[in-house]
C-alpha atoms as a PDB file:
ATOM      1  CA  UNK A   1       0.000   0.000   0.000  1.00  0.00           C
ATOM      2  CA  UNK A   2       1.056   3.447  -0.693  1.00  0.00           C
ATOM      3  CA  UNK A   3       1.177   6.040   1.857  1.00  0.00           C
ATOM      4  CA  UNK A   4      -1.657   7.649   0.408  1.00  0.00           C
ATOM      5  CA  UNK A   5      -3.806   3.999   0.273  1.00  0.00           C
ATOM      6  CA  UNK A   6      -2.957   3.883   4.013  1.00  0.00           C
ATOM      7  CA  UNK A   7      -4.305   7.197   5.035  1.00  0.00           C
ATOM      8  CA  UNK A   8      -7.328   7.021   2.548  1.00  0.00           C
ATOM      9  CA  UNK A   9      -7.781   3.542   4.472  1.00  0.00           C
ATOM     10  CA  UNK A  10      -7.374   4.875   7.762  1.00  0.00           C
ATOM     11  CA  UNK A  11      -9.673   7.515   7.579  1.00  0.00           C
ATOM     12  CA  UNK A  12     -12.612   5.312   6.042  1.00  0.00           C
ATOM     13  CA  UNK A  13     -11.962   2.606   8.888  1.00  0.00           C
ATOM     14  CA  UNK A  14     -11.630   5.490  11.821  1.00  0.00           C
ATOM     15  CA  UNK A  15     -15.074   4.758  13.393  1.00  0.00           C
ATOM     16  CA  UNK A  16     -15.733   1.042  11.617  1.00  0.00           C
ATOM     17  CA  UNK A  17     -16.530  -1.806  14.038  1.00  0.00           C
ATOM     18  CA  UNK A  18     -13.656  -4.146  14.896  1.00  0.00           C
ATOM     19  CA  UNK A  19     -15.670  -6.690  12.778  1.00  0.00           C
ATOM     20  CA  UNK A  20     -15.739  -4.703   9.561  1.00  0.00           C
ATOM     21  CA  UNK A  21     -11.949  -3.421   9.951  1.00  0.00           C
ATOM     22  CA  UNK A  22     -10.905  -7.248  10.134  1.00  0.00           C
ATOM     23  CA  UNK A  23     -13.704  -7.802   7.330  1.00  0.00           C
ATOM     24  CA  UNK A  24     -11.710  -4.803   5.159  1.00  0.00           C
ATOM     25  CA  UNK A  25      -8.492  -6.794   5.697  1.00  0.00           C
ATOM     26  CA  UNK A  26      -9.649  -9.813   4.604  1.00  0.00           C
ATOM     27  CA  UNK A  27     -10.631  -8.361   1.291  1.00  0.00           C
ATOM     28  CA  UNK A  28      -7.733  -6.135   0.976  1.00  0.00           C
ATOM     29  CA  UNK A  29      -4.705  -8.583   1.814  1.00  0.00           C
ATOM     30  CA  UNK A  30      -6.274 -12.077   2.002  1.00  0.00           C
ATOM     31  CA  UNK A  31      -3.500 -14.578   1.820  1.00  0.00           C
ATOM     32  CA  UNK A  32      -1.279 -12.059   2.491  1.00  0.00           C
ATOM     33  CA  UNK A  33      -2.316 -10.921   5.947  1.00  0.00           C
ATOM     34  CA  UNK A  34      -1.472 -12.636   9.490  1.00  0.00           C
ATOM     35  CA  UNK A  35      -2.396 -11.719  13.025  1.00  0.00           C
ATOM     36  CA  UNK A  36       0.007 -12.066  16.368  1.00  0.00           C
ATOM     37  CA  UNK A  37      -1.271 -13.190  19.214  1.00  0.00           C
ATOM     38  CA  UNK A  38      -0.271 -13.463  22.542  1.00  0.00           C
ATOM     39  CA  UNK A  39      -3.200 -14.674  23.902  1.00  0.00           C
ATOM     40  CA  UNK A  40      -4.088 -11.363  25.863  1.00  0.00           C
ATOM     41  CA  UNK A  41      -7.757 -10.497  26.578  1.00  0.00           C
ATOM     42  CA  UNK A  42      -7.446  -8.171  23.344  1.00  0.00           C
ATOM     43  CA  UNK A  43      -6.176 -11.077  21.059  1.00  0.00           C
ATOM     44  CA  UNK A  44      -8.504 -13.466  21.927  1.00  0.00           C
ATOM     45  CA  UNK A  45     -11.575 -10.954  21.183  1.00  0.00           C
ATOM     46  CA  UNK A  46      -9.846 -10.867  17.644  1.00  0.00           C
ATOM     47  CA  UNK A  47      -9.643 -14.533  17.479  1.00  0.00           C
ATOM     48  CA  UNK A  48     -13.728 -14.663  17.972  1.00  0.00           C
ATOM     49  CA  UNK A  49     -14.627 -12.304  15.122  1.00  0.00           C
ATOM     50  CA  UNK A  50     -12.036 -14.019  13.139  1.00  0.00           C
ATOM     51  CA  UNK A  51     -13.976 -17.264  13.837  1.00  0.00           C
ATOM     52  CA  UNK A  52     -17.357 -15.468  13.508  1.00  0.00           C
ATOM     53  CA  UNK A  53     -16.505 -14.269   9.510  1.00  0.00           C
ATOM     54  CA  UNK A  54     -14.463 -17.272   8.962  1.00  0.00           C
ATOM     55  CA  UNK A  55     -11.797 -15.344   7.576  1.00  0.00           C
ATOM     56  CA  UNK A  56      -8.890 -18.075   7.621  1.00  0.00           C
ATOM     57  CA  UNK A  57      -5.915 -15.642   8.333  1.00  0.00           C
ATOM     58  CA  UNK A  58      -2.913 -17.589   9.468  1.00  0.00           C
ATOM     59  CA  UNK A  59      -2.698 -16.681  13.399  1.00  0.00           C
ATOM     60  CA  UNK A  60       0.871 -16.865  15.149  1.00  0.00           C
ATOM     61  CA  UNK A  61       2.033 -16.635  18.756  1.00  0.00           C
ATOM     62  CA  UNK A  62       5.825 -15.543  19.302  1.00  0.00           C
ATOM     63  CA  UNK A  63       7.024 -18.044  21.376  1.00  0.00           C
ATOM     64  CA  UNK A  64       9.774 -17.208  23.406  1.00  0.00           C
ATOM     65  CA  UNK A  65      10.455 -20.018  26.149  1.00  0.00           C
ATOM     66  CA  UNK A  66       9.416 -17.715  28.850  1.00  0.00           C
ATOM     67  CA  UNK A  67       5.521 -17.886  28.349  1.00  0.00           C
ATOM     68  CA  UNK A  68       2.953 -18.575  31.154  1.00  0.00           C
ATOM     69  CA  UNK A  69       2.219 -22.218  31.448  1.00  0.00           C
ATOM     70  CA  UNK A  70      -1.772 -20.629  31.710  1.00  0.00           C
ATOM     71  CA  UNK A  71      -0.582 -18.887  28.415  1.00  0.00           C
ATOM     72  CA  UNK A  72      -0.337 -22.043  26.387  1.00  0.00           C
ATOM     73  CA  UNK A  73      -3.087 -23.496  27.708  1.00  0.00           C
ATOM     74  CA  UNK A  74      -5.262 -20.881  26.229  1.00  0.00           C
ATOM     75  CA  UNK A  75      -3.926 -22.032  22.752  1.00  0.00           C
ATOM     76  CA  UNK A  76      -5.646 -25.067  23.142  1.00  0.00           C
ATOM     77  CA  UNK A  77      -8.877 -23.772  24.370  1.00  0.00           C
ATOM     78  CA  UNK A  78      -8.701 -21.534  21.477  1.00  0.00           C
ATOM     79  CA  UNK A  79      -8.230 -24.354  19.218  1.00  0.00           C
ATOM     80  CA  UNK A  80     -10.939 -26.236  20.864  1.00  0.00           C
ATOM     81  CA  UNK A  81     -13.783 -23.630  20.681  1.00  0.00           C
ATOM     82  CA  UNK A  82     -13.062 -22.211  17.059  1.00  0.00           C
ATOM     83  CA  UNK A  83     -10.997 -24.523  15.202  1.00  0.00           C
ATOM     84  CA  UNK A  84      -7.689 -22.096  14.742  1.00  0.00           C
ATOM     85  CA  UNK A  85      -4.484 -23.956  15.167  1.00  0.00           C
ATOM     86  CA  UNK A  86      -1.991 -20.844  15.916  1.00  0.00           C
ATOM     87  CA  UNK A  87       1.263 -21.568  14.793  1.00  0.00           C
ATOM     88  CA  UNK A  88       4.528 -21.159  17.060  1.00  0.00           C
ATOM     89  CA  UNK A  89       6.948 -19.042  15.693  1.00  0.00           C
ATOM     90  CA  UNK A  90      10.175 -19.502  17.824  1.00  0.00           C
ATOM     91  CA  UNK A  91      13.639 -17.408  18.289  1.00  0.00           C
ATOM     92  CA  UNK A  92      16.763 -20.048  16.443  1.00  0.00           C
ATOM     93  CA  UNK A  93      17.765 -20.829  19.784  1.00  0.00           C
ATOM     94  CA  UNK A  94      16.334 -22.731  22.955  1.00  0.00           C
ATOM     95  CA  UNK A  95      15.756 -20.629  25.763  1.00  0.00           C
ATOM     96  CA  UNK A  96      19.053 -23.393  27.260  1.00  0.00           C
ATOM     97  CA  UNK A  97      20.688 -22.431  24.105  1.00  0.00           C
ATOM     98  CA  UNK A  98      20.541 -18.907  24.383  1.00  0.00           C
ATOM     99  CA  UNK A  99      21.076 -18.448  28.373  1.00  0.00           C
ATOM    100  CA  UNK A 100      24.207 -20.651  27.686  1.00  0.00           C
ATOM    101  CA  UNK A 101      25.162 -18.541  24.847  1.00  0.00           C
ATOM    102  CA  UNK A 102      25.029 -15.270  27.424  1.00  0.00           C
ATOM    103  CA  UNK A 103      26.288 -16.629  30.682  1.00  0.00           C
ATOM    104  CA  UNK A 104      22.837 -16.750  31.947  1.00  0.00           C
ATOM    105  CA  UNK A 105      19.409 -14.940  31.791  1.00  0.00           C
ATOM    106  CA  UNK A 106      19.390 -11.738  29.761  1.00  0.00           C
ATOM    107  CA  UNK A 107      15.968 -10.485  30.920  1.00  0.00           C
ATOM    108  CA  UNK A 108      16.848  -9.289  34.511  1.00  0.00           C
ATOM    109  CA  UNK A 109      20.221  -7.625  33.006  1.00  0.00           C
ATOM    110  CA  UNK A 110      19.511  -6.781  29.337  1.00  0.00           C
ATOM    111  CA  UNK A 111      15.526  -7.070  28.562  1.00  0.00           C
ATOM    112  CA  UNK A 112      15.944  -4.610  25.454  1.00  0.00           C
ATOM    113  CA  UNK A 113      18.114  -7.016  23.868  1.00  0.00           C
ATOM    114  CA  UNK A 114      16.201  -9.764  24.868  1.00  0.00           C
ATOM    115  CA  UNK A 115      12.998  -8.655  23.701  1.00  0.00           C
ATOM    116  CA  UNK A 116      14.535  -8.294  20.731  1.00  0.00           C
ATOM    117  CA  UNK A 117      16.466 -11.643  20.003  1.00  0.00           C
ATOM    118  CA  UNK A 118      13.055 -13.417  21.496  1.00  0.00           C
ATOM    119  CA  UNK A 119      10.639 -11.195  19.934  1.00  0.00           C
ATOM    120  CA  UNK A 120      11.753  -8.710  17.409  1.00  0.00           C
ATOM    121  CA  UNK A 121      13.921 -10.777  15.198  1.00  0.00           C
ATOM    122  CA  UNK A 122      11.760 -14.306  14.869  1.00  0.00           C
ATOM    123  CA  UNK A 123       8.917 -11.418  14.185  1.00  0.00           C
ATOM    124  CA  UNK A 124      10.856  -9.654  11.298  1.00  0.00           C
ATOM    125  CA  UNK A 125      11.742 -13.211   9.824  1.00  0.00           C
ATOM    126  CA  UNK A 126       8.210 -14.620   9.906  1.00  0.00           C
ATOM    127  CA  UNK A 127       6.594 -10.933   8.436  1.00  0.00           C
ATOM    128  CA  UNK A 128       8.736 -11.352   5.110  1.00  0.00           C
ATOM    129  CA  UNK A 129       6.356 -13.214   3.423  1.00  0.00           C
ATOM    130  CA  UNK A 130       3.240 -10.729   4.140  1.00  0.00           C
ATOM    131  CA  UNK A 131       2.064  -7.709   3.293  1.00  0.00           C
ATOM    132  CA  UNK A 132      -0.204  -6.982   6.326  1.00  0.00           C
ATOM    133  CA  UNK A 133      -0.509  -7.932   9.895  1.00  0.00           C
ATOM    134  CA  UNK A 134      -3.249  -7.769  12.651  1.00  0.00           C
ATOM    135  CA  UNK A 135      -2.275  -6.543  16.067  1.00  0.00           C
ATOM    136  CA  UNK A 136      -4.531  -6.883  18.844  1.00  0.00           C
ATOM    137  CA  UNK A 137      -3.391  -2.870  20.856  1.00  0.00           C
ATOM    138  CA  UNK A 138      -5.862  -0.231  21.964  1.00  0.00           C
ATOM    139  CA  UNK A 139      -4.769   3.374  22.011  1.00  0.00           C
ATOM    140  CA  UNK A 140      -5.138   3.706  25.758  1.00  0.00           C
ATOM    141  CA  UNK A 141      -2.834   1.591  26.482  1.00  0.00           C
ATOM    142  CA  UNK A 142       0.590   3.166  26.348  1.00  0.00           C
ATOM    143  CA  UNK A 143       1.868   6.690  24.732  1.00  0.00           C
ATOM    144  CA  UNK A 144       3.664   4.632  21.813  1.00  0.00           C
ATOM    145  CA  UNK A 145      -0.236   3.329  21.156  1.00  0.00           C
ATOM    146  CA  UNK A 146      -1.820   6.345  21.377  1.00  0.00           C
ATOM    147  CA  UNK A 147      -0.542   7.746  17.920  1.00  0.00           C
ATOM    148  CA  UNK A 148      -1.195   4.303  16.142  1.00  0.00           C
ATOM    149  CA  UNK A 149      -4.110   4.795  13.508  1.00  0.00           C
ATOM    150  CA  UNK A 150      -6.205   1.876  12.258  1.00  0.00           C
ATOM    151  CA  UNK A 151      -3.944   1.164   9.194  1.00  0.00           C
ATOM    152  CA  UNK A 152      -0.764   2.218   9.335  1.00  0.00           C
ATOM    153  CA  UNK A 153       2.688   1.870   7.733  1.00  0.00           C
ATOM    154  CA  UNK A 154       5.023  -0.570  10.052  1.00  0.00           C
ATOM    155  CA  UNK A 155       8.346   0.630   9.108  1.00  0.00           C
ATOM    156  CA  UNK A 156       9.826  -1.779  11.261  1.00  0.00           C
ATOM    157  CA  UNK A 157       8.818  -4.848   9.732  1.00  0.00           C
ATOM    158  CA  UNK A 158       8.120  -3.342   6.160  1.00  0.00           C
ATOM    159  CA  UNK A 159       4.440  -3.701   5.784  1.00  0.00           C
ATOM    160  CA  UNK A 160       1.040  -2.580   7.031  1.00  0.00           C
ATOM    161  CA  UNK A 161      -0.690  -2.760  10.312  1.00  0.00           C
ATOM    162  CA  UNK A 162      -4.100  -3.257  10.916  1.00  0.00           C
ATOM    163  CA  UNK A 163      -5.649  -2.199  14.880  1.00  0.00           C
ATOM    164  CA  UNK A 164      -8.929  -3.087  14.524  1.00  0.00           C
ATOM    165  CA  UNK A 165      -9.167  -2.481  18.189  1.00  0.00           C
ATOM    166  CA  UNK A 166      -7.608   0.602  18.229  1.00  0.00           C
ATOM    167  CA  UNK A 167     -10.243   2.492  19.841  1.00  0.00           C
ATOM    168  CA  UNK A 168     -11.553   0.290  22.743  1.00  0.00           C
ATOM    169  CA  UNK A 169     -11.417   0.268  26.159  1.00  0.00           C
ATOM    170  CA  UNK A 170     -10.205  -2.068  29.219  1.00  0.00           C
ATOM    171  CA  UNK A 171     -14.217  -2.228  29.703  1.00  0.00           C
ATOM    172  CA  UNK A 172     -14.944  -3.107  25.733  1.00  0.00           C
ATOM    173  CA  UNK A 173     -12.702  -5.816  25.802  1.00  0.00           C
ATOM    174  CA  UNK A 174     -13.951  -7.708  29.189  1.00  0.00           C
ATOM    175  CA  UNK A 175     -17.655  -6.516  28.151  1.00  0.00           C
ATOM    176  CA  UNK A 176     -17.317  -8.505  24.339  1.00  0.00           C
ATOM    177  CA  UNK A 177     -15.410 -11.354  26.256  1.00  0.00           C
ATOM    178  CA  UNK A 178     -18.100 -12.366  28.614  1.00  0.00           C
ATOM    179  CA  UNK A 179     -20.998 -11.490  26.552  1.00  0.00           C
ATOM    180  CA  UNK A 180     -19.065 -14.027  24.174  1.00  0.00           C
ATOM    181  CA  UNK A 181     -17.754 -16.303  26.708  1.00  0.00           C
ATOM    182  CA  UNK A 182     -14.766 -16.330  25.297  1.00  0.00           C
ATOM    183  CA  UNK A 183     -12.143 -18.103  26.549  1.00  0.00           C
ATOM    184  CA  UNK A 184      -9.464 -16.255  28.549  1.00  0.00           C
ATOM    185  CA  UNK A 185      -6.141 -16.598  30.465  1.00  0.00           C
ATOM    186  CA  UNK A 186      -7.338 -17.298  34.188  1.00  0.00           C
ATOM    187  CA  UNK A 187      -3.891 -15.092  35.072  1.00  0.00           C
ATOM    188  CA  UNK A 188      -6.548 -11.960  34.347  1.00  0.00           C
ATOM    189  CA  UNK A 189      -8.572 -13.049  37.229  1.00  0.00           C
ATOM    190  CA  UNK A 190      -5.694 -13.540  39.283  1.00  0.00           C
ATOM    191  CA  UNK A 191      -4.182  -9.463  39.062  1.00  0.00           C
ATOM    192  CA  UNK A 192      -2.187  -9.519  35.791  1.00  0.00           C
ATOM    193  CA  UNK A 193      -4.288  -7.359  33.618  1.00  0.00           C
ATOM    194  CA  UNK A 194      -1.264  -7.874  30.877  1.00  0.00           C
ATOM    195  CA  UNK A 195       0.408 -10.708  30.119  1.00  0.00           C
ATOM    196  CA  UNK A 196       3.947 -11.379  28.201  1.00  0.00           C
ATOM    197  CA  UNK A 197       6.437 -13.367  29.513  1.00  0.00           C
ATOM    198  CA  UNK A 198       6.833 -14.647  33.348  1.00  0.00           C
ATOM    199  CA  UNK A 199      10.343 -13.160  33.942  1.00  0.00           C
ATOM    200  CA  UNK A 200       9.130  -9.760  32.999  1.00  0.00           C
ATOM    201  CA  UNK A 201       5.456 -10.107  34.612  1.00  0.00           C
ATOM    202  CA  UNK A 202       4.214  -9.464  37.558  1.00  0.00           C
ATOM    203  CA  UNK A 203       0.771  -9.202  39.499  1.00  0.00           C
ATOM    204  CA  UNK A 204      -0.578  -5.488  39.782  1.00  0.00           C
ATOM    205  CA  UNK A 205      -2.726  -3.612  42.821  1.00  0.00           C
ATOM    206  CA  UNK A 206      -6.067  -2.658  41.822  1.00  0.00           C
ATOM    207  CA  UNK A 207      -5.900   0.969  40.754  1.00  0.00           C
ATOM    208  CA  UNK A 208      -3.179   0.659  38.763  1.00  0.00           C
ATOM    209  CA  UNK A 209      -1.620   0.886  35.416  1.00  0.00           C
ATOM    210  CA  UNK A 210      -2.687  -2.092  33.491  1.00  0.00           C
ATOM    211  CA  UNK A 211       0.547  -2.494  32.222  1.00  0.00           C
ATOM    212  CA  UNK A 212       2.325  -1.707  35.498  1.00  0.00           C
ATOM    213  CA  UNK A 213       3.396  -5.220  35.885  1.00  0.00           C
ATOM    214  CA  UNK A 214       5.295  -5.197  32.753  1.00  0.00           C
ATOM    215  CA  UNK A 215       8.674  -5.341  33.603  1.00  0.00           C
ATOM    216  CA  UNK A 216       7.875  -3.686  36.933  1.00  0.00           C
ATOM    217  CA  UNK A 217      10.245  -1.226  38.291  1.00  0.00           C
ATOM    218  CA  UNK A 218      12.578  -0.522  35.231  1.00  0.00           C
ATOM    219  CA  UNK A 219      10.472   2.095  33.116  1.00  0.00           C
ATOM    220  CA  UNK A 220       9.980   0.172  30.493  1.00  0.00           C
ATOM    221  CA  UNK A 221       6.939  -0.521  28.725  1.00  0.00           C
ATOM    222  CA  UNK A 222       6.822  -2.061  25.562  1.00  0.00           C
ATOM    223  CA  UNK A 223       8.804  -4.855  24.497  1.00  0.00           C
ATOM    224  CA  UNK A 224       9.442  -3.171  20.885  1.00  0.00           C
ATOM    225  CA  UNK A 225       6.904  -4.793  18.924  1.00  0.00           C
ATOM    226  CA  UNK A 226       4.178  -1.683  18.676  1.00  0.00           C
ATOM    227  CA  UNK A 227       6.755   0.829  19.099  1.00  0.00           C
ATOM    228  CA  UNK A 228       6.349   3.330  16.114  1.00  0.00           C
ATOM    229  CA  UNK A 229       9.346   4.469  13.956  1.00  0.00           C
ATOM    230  CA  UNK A 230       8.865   6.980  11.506  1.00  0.00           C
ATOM    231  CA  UNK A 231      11.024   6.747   8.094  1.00  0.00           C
ATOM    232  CA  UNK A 232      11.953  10.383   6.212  1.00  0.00           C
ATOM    233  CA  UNK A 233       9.833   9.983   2.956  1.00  0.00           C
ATOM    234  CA  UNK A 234       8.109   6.577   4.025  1.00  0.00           C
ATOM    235  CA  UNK A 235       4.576   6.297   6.489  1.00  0.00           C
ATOM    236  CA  UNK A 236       4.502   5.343   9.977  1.00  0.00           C
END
């Protein structure tokens, strides 16, 4: 897509239902378009309407060694209720292989760089062969979400984004999952409003941040997947 496609697309989609945004994606990308999940309360809302217009988009989950136990087993409830087998895409290295590599654990010491050998780099590798993917973030999450846009340009990876729940809330997302009863990581229930991997989260006091428990006490935020670069002459 051209910047201007993007924009154009953007704007038409600003106040479209999560539903029709996914339903524009299908028709716009088709084989070409995958979705990330990590099995948060946002992805598996995506997951249902995915289901419900039986859109066959390849779903993924980056695994880096250091999921949840609970975290996996929503995989297979997911596959269970609707049928979607989401594939594993995994860093070269076993989490042994890599701690060996580094003398130990890099997430206590180095997360940036382990985010990004676990996360960033499988991610870039898988995205090659796409021209779109579906993320599952809502603008009121961080300040790096707040200026996504439905579609965007993901100069990072090289392709479009699509946010087709860009503009809900905390109470949207537990509001569709219950009407739904969809199924769910019990670690929500149990004070971890956001989930990624269980070196780097912890449990949060009511009141708080809903991603306070990500990596809790070091200021950081976002593990570099949705953060947005912007390119002289190219889109966001």
């Amino acid at each position: 897509m051209t910047e201007g496609e993007i924009s154009a697309a953007s704007e038409e989609l600003r106040c479209a239902s999560a539903e029709d945004i996914l339903r524009w994606a299908g028709r716009r990308f088709g084989e070409r378009l995958t979705m990330a999940t990590a099995f948060g309360a946002e992805g598996v809302c995506i997951l249902h309407l995915l289901a419900k217009i039986g859109s066959g988009v390849r779903v993924f989950n980056l695994d880096t060694g250091y999921q949840f136990p609970e975290t996996l087993a929503v995989r297979e409830r997911i596959r269970e209720r609707y049928g979607i087998e989401v594939e594993f895409v995994r860093p070269e290295l076993t989490v042994a292989e890599y701690e060996a590599e580094h003398g130990g654990p890099l997430y206590g010491l180095r997360p940036d760089q382990c985010c990004h050998d676990r996360k960033i780099v499988p991610l870039r590798r898988f995205l090659a062969g796409f021209e779109a993917w579906i993320s599952a973030i809502r603008r009121d999450q961080t300040t790096h979400r707040a200026k996504a846009d439905v579609v965007q340009w993901d100069s990072k990876f090289g392709l479009a984004k699509v946010n087709p729940l860009l503009n809900w809330t905390k109470s949207d997302v537990w509001r569709f999952i219950l009407e739904n009863d969809i199924p769910y990581n019990p670690l929500h229930d149990q004070g971890y409003p956001s989930i990624g991997c269980w070196p780097c989260t912890a449990s949060v006091a009511e009141g708080l941040d809903e991603r306070a428990g990500r990596w809790a006490g070091t200021g950081k935020k976002e593990c570099g997947l949705h953060v947005i670069e912007v390119k002289d002459g190219g889109g966001i």
